[in-house]
N, C-alpha and C. Protein backbone atom coordinates (compact mmCIF):
# COMPACT_ATOMS: atom_id res chain seq x y z
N UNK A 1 145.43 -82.63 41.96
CA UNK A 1 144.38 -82.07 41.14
C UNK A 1 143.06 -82.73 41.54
N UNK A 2 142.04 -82.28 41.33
CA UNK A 2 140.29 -82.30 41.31
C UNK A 2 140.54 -82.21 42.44
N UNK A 3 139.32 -82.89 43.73
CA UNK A 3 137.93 -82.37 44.54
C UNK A 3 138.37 -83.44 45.56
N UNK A 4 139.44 -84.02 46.09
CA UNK A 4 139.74 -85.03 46.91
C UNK A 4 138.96 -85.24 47.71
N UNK A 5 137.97 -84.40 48.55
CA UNK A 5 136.82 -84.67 49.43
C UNK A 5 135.36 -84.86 48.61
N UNK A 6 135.37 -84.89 47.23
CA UNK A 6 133.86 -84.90 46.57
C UNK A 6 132.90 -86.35 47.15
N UNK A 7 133.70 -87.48 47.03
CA UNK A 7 132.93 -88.14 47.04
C UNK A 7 132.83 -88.34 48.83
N UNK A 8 132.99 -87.84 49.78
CA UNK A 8 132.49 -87.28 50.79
C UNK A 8 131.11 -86.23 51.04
N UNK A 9 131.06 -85.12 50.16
CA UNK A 9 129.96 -84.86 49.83
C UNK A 9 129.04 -84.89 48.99
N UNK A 10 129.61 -86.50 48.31
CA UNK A 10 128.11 -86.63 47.46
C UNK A 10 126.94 -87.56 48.18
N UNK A 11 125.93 -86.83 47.73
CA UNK A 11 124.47 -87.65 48.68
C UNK A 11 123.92 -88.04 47.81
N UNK A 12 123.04 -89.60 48.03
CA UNK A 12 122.12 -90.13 47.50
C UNK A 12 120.85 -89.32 47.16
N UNK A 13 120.08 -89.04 45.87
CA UNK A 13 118.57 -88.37 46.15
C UNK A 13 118.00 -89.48 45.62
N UNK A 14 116.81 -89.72 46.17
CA UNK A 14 115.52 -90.40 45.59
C UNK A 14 114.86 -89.89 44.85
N UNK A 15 114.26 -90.32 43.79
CA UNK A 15 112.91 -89.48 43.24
C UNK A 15 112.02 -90.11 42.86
N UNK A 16 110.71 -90.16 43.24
CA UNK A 16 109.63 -90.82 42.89
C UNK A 16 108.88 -90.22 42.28
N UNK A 17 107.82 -90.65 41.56
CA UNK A 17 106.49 -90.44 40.83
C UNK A 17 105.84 -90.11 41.80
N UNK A 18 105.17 -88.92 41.12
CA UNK A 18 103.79 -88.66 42.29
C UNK A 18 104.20 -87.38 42.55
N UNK A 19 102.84 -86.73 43.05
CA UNK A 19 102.74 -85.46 43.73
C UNK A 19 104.11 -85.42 44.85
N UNK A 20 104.48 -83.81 45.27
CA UNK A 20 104.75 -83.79 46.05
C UNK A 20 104.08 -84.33 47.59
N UNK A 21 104.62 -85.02 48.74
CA UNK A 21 104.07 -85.12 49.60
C UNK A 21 103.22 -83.74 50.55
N UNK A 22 102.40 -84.15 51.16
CA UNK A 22 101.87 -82.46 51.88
C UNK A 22 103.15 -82.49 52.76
N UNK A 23 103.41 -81.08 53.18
CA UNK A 23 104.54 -81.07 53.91
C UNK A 23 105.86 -80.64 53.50
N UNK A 24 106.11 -81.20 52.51
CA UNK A 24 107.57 -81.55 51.53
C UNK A 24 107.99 -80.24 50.91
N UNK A 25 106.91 -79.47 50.99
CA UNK A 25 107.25 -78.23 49.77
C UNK A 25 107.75 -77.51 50.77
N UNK A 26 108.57 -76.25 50.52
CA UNK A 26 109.42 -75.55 51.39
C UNK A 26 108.01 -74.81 51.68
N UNK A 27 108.25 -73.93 53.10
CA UNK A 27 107.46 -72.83 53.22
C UNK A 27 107.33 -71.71 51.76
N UNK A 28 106.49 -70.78 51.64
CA UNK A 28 106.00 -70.25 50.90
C UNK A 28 106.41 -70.39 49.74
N UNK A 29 106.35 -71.28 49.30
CA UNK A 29 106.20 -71.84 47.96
C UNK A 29 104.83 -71.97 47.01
N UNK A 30 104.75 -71.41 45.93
CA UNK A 30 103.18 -71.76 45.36
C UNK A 30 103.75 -73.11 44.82
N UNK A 31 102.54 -73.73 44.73
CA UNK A 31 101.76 -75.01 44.24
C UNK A 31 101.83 -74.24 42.63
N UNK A 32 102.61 -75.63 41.44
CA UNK A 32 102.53 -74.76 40.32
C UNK A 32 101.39 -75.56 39.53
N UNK A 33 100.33 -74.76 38.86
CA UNK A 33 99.27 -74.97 38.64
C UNK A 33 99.07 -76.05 37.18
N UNK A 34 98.21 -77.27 37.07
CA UNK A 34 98.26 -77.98 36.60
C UNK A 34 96.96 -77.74 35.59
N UNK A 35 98.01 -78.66 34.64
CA UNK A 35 96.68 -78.69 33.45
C UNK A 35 96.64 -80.57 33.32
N UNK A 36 95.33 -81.06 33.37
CA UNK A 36 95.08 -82.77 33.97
C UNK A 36 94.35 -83.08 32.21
N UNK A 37 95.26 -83.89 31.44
CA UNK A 37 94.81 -84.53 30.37
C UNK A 37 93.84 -85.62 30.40
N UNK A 38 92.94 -85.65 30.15
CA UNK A 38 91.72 -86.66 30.98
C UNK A 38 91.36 -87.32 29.22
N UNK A 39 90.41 -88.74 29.57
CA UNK A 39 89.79 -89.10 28.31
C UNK A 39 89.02 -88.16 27.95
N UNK A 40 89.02 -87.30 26.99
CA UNK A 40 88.06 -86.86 26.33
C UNK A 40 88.08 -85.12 27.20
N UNK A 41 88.51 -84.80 27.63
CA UNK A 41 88.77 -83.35 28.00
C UNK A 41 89.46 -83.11 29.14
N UNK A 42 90.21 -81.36 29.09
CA UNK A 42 91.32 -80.92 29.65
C UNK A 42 90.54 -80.53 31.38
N UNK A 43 92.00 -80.97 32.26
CA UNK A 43 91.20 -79.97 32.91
C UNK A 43 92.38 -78.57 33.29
N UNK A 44 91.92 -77.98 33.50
CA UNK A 44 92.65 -76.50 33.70
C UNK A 44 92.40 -75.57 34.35
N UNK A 45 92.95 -74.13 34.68
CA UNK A 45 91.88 -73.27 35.13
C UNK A 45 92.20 -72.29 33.85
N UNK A 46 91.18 -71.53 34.08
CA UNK A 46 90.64 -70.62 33.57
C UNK A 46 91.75 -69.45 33.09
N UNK A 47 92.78 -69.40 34.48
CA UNK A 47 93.32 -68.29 34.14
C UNK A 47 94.51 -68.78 34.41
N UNK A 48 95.44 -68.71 34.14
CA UNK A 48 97.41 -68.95 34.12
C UNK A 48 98.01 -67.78 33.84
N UNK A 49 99.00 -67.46 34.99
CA UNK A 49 100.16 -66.78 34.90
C UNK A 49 101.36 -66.77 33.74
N UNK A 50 100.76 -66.04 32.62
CA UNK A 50 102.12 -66.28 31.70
C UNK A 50 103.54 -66.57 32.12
N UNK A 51 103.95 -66.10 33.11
CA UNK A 51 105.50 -65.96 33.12
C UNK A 51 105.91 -67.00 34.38
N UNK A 52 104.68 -68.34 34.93
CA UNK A 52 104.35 -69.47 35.92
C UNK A 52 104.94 -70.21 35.18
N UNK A 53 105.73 -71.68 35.58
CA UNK A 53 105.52 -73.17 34.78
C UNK A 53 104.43 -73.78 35.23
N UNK A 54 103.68 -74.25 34.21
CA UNK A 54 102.46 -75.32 34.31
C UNK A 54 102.73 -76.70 34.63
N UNK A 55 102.44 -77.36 34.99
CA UNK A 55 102.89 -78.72 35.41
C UNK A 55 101.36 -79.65 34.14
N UNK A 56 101.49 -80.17 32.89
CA UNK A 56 101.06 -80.90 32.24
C UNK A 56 100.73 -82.61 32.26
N UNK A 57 100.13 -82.79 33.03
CA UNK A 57 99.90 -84.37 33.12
C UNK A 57 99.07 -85.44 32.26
N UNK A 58 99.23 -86.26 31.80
CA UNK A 58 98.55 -87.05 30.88
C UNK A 58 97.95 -87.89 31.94
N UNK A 59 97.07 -88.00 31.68
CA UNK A 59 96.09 -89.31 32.84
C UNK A 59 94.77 -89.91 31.74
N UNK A 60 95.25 -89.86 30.44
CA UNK A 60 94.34 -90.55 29.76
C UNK A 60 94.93 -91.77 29.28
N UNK A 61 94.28 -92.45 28.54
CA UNK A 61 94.65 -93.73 28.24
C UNK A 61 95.46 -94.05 26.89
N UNK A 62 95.58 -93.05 26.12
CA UNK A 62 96.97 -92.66 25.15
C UNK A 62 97.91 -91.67 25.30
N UNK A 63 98.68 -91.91 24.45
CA UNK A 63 99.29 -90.47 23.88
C UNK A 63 98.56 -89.02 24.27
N UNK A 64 98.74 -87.74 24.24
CA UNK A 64 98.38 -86.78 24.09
C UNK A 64 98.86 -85.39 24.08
N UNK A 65 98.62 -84.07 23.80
CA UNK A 65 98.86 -82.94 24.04
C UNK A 65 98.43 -81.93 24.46
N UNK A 66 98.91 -80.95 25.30
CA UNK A 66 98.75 -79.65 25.50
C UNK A 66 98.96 -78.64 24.85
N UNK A 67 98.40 -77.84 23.96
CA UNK A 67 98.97 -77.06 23.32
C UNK A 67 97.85 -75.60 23.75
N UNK A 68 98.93 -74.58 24.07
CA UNK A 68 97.73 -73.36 24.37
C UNK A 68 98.13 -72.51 22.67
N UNK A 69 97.12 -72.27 21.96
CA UNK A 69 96.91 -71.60 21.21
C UNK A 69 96.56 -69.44 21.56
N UNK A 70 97.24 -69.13 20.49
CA UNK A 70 96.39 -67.55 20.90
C UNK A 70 94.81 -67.34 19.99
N UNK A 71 94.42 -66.81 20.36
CA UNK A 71 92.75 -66.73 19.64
C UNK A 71 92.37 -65.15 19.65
N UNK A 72 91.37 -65.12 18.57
CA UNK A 72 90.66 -63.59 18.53
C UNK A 72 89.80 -63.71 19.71
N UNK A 73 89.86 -62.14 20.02
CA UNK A 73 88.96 -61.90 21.49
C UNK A 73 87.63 -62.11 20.85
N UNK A 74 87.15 -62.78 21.99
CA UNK A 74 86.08 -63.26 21.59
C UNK A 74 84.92 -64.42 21.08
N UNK A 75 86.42 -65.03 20.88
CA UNK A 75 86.33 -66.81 20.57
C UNK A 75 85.68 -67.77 21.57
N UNK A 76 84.56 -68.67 21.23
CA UNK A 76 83.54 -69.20 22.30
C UNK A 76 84.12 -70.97 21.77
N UNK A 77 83.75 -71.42 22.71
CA UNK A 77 83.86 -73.04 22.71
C UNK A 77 83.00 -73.26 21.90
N UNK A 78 81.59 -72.76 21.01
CA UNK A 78 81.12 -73.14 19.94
C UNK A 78 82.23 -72.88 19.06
N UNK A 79 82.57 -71.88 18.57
CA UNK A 79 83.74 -71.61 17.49
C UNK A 79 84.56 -72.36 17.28
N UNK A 80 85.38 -73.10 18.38
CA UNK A 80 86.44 -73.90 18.55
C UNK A 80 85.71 -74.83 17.67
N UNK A 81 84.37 -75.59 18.83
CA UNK A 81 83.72 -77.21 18.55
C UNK A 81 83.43 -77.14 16.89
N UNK A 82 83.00 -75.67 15.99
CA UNK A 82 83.34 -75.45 14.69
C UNK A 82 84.09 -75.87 13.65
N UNK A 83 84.96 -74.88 14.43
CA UNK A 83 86.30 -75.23 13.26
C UNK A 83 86.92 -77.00 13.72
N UNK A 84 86.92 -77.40 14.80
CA UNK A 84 87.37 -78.75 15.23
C UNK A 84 86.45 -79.74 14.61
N UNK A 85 85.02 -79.28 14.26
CA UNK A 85 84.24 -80.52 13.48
C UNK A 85 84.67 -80.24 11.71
N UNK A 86 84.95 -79.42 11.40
CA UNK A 86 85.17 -79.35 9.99
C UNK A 86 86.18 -80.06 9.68
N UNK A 87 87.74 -79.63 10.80
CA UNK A 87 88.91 -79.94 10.20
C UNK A 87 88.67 -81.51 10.90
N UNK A 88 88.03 -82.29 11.70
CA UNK A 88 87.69 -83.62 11.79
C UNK A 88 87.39 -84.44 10.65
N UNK A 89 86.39 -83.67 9.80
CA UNK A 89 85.73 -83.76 8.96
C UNK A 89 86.16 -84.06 7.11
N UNK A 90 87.51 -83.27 7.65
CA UNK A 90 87.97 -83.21 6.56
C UNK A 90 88.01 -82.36 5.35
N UNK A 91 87.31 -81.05 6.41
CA UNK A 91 86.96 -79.78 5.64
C UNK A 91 87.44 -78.56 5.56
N UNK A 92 88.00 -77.96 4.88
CA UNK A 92 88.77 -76.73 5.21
C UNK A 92 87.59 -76.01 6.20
N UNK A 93 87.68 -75.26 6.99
CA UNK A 93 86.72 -74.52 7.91
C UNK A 93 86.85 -73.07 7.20
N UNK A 94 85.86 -71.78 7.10
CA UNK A 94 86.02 -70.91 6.46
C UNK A 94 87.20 -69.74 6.89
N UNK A 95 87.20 -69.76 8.31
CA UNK A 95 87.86 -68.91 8.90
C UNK A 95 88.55 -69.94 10.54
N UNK A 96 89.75 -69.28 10.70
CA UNK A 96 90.59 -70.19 12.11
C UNK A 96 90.27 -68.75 13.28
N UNK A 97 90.22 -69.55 14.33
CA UNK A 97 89.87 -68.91 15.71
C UNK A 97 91.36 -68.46 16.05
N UNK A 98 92.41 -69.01 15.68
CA UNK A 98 93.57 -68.82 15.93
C UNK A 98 94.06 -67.53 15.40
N UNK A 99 95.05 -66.97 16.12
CA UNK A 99 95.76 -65.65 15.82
C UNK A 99 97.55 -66.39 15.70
N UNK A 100 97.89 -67.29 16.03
CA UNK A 100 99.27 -67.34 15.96
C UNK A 100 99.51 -68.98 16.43
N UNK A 101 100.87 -69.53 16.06
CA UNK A 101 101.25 -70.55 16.30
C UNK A 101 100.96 -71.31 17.71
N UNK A 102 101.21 -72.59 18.09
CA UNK A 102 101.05 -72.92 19.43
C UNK A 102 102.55 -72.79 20.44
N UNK A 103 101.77 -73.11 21.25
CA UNK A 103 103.37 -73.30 22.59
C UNK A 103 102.40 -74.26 23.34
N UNK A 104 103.44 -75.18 23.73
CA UNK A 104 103.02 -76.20 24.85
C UNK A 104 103.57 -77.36 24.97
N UNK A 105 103.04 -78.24 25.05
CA UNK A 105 103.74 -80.18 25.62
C UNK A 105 102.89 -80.97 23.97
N UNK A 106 104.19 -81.22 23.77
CA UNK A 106 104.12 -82.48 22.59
C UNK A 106 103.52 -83.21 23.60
N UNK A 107 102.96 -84.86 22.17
CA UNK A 107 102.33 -85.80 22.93
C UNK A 107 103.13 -86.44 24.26
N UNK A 108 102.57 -86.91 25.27
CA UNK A 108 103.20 -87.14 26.38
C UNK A 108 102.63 -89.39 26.33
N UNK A 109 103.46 -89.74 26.90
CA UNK A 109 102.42 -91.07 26.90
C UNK A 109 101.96 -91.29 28.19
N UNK A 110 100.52 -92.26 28.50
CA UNK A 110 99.80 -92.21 29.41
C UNK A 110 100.53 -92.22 31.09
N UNK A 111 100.36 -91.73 31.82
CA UNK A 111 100.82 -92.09 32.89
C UNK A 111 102.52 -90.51 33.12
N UNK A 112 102.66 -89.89 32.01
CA UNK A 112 103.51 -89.19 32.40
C UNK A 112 103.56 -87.72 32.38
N UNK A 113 104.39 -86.74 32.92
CA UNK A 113 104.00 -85.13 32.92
C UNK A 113 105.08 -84.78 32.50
N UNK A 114 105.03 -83.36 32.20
CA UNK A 114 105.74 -82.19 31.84
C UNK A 114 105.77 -80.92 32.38
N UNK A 115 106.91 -80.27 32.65
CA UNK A 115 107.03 -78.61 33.18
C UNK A 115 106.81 -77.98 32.38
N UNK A 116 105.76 -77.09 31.62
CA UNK A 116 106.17 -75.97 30.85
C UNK A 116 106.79 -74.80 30.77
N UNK A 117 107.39 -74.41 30.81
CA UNK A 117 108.00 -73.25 31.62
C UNK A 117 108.46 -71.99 29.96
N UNK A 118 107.41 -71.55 29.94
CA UNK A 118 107.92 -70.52 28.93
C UNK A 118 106.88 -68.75 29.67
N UNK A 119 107.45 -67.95 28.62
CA UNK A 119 106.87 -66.75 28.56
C UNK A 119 105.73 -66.45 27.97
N UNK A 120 104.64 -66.48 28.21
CA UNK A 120 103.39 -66.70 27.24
C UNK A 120 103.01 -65.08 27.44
N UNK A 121 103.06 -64.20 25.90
CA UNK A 121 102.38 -62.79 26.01
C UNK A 121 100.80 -62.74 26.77
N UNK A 122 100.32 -61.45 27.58
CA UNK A 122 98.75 -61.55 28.01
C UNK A 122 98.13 -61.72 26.69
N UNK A 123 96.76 -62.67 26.87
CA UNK A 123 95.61 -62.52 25.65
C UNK A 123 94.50 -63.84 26.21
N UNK A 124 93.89 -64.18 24.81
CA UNK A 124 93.34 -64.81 25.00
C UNK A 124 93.65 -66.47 24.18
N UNK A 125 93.80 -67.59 24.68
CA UNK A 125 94.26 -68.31 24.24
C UNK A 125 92.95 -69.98 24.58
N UNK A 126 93.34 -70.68 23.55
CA UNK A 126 92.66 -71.82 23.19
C UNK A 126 93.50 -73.11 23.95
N UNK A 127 93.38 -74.14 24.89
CA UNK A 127 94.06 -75.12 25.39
C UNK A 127 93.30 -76.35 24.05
N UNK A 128 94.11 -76.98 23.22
CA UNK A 128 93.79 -78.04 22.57
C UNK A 128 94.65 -78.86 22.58
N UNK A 129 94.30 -79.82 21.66
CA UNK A 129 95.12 -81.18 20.77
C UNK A 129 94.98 -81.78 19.44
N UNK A 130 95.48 -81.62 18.79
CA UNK A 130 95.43 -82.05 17.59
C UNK A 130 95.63 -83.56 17.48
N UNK A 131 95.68 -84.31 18.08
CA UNK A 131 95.68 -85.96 18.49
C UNK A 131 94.54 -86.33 18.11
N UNK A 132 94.45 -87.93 17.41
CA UNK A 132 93.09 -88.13 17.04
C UNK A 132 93.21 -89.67 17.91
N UNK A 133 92.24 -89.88 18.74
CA UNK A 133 91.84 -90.92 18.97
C UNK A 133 92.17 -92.40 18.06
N UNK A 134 93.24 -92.71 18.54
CA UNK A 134 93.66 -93.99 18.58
C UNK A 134 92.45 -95.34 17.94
N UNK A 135 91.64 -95.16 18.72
CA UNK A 135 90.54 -96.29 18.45
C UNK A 135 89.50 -96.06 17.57
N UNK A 136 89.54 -94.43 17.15
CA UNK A 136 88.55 -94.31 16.38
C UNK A 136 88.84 -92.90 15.18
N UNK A 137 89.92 -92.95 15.06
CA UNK A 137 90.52 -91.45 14.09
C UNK A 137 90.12 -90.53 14.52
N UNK A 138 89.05 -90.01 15.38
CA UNK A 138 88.44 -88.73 15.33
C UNK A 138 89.26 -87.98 15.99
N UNK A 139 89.78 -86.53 15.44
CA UNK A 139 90.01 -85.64 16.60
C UNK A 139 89.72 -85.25 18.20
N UNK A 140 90.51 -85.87 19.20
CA UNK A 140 89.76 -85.25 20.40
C UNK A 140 89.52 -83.84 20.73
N UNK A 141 89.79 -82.95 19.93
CA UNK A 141 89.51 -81.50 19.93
C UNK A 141 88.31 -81.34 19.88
N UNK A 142 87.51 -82.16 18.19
CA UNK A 142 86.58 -82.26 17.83
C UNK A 142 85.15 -83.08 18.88
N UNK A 143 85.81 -83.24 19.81
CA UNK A 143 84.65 -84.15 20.72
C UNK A 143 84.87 -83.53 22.05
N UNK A 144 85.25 -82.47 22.50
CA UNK A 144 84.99 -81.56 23.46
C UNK A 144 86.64 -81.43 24.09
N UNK A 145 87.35 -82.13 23.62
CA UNK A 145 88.80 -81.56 24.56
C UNK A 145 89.56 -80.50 23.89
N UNK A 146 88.69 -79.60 24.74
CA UNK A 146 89.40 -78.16 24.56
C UNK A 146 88.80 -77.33 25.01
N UNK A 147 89.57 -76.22 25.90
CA UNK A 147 89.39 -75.07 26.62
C UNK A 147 89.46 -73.83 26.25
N UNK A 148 89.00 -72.32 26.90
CA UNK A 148 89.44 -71.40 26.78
C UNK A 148 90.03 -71.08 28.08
N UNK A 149 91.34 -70.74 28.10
CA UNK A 149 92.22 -70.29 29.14
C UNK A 149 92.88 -68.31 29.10
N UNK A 150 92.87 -67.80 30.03
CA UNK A 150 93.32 -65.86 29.59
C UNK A 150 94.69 -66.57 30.61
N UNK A 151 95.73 -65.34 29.80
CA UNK A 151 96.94 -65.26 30.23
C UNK A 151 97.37 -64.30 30.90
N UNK A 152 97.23 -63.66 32.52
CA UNK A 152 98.10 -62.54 32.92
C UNK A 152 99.54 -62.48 33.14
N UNK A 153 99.35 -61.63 33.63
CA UNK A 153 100.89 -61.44 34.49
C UNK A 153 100.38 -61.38 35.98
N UNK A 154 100.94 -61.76 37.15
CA UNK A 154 101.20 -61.59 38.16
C UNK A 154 99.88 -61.96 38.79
């Protein structure tokens, strides 16, 4: 009974931290597109492939999150910096930019990443965090970390 030759074909893998090396990735392979958690704001692009995994990296100096929100068309980074100074504030805000729950990467701690890999419907969506600064309570939402990102297909 079992695999009498298995441990003949089992191989050692390595795995390190860090980017892939240049080179390393098979031929035609995309590069899967990153969202870079920085002190004090995201970086991202603009536009993400709903049905892509994002590769989520923390490179700030706490805790943090990714979370892409959906939003009414139309929603401006004033609106966000809005409602993010009220609810900082401690204020109900009159109206939310949001249309629906989040999807994304719980807090991550400094120095580590995440695959996201879900189905995100097309629209228009908000990249935030609801994390408040460690050293000083404030929301980092509320002090500019946060994006507007659109979701296609293909």
């Amino acid at each position: 009974m079992g695999l009498p030759d298995l441990a003949a074909r089992v191989r050692p893998v390595r795995v390190l931290p860090g980017p892939v090396p240049a080179g390393a990735r098979p031929p035609g392979l995309r590069s899967t597109p990153r969202v870079i958690l920085r002190d004090g704001a995201f970086e991202a692009p603009a536009v993400l492939d709903g049905s892509e995994a994002v590769r989520v990296e923390n490179r700030s100096r706490q805790h943090n999150e990714a979370m892409l929100v959906p939003v009414r068309a139309g929603v401006t980074l004033a609106d966000l910096d809005a409602f993010f100074a009220d609810v900082d504030a401690g204020r109900r805000p009159d109206g939310s930019p949001f249309t629906g729950g989040p999807t994304g990467v719980v807090p991550l701690s400094p120095g580590r990443s995440a695959l996201l890999a879900t189905e995100l419907p097309v629209g228009h969506y908000a990249l935030v965090t609801w994390v408040r600064d460690l050293e000083t309570g404030r929301m980092f939402a509320a002090h500019g970390m946060r994006a507007l990102v659109t979701v296609v297909r293909g």
